[in-house]
C-alpha atoms as a PDB file:
ATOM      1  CA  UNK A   1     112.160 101.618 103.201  1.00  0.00           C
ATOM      2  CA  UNK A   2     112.169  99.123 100.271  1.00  0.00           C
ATOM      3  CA  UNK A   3     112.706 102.211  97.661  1.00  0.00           C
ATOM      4  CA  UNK A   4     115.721 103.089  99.937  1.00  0.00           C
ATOM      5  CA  UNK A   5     117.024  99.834  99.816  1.00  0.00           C
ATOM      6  CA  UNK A   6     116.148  98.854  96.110  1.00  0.00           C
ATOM      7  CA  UNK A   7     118.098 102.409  95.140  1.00  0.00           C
ATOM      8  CA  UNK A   8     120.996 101.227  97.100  1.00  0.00           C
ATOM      9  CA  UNK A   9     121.203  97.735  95.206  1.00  0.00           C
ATOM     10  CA  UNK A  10     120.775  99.711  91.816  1.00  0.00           C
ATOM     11  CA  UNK A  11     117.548  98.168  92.155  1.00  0.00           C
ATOM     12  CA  UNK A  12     115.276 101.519  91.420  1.00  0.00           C
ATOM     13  CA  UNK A  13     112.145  99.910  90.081  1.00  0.00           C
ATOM     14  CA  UNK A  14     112.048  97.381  92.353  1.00  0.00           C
ATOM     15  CA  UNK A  15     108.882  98.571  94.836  1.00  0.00           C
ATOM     16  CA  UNK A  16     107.037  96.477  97.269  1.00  0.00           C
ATOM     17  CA  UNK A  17     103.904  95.207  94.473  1.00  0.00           C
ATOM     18  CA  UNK A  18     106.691  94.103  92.758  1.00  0.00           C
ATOM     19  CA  UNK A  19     108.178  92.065  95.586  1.00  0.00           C
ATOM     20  CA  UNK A  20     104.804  90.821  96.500  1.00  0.00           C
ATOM     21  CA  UNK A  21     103.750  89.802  92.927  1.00  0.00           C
ATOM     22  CA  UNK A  22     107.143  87.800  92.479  1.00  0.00           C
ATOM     23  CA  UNK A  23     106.625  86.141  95.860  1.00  0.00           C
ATOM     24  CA  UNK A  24     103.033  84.793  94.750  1.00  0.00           C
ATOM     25  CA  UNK A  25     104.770  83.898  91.593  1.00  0.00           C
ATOM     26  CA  UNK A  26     107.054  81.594  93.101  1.00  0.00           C
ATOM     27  CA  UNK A  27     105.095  80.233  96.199  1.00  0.00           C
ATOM     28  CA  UNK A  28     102.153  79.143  92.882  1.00  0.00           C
ATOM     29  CA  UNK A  29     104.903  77.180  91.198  1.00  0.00           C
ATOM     30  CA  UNK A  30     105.635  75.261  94.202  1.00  0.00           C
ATOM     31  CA  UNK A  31     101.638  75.051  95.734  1.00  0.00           C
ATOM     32  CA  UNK A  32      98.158  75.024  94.685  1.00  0.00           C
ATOM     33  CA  UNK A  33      96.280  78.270  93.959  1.00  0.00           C
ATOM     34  CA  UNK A  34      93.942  77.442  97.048  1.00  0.00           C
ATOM     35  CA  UNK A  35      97.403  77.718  99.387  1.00  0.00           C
ATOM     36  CA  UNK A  36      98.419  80.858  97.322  1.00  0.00           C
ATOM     37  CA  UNK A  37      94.819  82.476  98.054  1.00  0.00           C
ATOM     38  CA  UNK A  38      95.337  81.914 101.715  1.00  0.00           C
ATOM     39  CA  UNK A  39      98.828  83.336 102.032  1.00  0.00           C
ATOM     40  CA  UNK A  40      98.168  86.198  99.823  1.00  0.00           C
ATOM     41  CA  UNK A  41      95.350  87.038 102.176  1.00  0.00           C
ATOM     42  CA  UNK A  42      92.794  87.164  98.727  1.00  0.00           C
ATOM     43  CA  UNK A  43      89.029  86.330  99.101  1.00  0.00           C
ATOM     44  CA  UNK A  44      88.746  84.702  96.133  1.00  0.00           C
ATOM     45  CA  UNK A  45      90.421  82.475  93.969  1.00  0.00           C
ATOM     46  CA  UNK A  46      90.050  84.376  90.787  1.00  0.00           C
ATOM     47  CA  UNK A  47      91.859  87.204  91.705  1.00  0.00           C
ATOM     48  CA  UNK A  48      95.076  84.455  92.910  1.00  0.00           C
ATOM     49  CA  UNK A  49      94.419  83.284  89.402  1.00  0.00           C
ATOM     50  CA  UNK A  50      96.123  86.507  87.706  1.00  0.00           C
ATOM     51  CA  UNK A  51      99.779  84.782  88.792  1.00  0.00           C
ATOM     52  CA  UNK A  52      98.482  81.555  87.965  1.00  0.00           C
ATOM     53  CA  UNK A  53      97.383  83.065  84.274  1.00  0.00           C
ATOM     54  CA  UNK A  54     100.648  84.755  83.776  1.00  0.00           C
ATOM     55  CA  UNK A  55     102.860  81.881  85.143  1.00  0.00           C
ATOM     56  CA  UNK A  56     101.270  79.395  82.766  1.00  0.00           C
ATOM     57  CA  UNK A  57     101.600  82.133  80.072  1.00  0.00           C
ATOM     58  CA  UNK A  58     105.513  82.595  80.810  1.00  0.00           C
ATOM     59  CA  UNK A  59     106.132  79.132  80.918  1.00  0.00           C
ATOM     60  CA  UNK A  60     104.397  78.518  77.337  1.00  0.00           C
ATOM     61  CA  UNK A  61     106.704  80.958  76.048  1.00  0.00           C
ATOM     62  CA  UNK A  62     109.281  79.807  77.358  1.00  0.00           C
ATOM     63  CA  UNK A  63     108.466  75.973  75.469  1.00  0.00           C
ATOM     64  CA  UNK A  64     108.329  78.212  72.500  1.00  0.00           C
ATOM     65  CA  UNK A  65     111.761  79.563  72.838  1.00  0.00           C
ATOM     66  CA  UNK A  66     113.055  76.408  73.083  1.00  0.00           C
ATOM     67  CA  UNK A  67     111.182  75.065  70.265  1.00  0.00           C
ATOM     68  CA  UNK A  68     112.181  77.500  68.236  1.00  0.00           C
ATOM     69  CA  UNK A  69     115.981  77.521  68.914  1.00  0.00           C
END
């Protein structure tokens, strides 16, 4: 159903790990990782930590940029 819809908003790639992933993304910014672990439904914190890794990652690029420009 989500590849149906995604095709229909010229969203293709768009597939439901990718929805997930960019909810976790989001909820992190605005929570703890201990919240994130219990609405993602993960048994441990480490594996929440992969969207705390790559948030903290896109946000020091993202210093950079500015930095740079």
């Amino acid at each position: 159903m989500v590849i149906k819809y995604a095709k229909r908003f010229g969203k293709p790639y768009l597939s439901v790990h990718k929805l997930r992933h960019s909810f976790a993304t989001d909820y992190y910014l605005r929570n703890d990782i201990y919240k994130t672990q219990e609405q993602l439904g993960h048994a441990s914190p480490e594996t929440t930590q992969i969207y705390a890794h790559l948030t903290d990652r896109t946000m020091a690029e993202a210093i950079d940029r500015v930095r740079d420009a």
